[in-house]
Protein backbone atom coordinates (compact mmCIF):
# COMPACT_ATOMS: atom_id res chain seq x y z
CA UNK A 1 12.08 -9.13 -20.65
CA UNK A 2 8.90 -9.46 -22.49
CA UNK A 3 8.44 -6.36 -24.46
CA UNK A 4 4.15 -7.15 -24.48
CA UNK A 5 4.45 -6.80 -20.67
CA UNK A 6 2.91 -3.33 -19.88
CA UNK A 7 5.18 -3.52 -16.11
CA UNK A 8 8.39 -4.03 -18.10
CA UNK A 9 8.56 -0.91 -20.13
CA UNK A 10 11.45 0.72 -20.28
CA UNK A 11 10.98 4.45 -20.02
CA UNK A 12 9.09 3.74 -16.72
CA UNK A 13 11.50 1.94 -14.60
CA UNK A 14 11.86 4.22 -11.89
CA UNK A 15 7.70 5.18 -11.89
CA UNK A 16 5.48 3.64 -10.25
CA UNK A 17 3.14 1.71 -11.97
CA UNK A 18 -0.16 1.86 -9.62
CA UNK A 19 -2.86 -0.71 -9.75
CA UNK A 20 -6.48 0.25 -7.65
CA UNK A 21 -8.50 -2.98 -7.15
CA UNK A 22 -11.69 -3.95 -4.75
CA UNK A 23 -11.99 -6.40 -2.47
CA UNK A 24 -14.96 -7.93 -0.94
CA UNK A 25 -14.81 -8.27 2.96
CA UNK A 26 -17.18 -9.89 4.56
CA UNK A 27 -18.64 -8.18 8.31
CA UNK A 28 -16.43 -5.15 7.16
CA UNK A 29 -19.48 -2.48 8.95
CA UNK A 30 -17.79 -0.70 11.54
CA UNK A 31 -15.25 1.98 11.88
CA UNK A 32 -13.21 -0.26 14.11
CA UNK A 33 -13.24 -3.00 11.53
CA UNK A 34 -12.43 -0.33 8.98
CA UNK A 35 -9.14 0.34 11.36
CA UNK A 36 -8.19 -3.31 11.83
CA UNK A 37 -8.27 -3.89 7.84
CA UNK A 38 -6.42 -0.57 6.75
CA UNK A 39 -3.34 -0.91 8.93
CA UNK A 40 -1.76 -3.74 8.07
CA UNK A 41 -3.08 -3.06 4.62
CA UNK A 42 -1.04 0.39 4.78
CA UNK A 43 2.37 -1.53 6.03
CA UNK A 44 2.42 -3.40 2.97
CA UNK A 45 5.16 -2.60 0.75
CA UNK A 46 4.00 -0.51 -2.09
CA UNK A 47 0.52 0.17 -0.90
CA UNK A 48 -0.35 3.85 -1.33
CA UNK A 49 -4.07 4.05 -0.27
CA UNK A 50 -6.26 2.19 1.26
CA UNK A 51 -10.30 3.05 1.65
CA UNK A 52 -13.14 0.82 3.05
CA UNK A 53 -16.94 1.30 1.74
CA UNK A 54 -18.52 -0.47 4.95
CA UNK A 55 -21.89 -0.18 3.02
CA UNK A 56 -21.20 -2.14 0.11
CA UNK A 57 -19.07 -4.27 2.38
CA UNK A 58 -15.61 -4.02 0.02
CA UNK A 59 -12.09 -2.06 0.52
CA UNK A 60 -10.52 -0.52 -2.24
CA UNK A 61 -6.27 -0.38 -2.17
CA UNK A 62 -4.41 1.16 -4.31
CA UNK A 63 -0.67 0.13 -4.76
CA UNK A 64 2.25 0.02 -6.83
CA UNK A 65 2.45 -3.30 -8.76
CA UNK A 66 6.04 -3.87 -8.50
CA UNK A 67 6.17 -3.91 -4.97
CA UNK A 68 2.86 -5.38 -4.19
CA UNK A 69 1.05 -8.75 -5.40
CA UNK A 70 -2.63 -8.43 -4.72
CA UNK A 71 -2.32 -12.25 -3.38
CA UNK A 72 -0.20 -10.20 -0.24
CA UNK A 73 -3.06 -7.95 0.07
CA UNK A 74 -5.99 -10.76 -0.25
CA UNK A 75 -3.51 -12.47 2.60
CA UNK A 76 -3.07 -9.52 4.59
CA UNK A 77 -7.07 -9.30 5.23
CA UNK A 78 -7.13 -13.22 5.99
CA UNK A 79 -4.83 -12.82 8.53
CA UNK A 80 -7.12 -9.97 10.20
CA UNK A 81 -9.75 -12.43 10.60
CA UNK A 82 -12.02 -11.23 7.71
CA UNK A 83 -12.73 -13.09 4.42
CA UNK A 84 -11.52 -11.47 1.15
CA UNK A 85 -12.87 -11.92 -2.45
CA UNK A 86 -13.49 -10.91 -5.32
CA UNK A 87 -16.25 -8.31 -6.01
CA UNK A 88 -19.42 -10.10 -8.34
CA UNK A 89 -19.66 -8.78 -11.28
């Protein structure tokens, strides 16, 4: 164990360690679409919230970083047919 990594610290092993990150998702506008990208979102593993702003066209999901890999959730909206991204700056 690296004792510099803040997700290896000993007095938190059995906390969660929660991460909330947003994701760009392009032709996210609708409440259905807002459905079809939380769901399988909200199966993942370690994912304790998930939230769509179909304005700004991003979702924002928060999850515990030992159980989830944001590479699973940027996969998880691929495979709903949507494109995912970071958000600019």
């Amino acid at each position: 164990m690296d004792p510099a990594d803040p997700h290896n610290l000993h007095d938190t092993a059995d906390h969660e360690i929660l991460e909330r990150i947003q994701i760009a998702t392009a032709g996210n506008d609708c409440d259905e679409c807002v459905r079809k990208l939380r769901e399988p979102l909200m199966r993942i593993e370690g994912v304790k919230d998930v939230t769509a702003n179909r304005d700004a066209g991003y979702v924002t999901i928060t999850f515990d970083v030992r159980r989830a890999h944001a590479a699973d959730l940027h996969e998880a909206i691929v495979q709903t047919g949507y494109q995912a991204a970071p958000l600019a700056g």
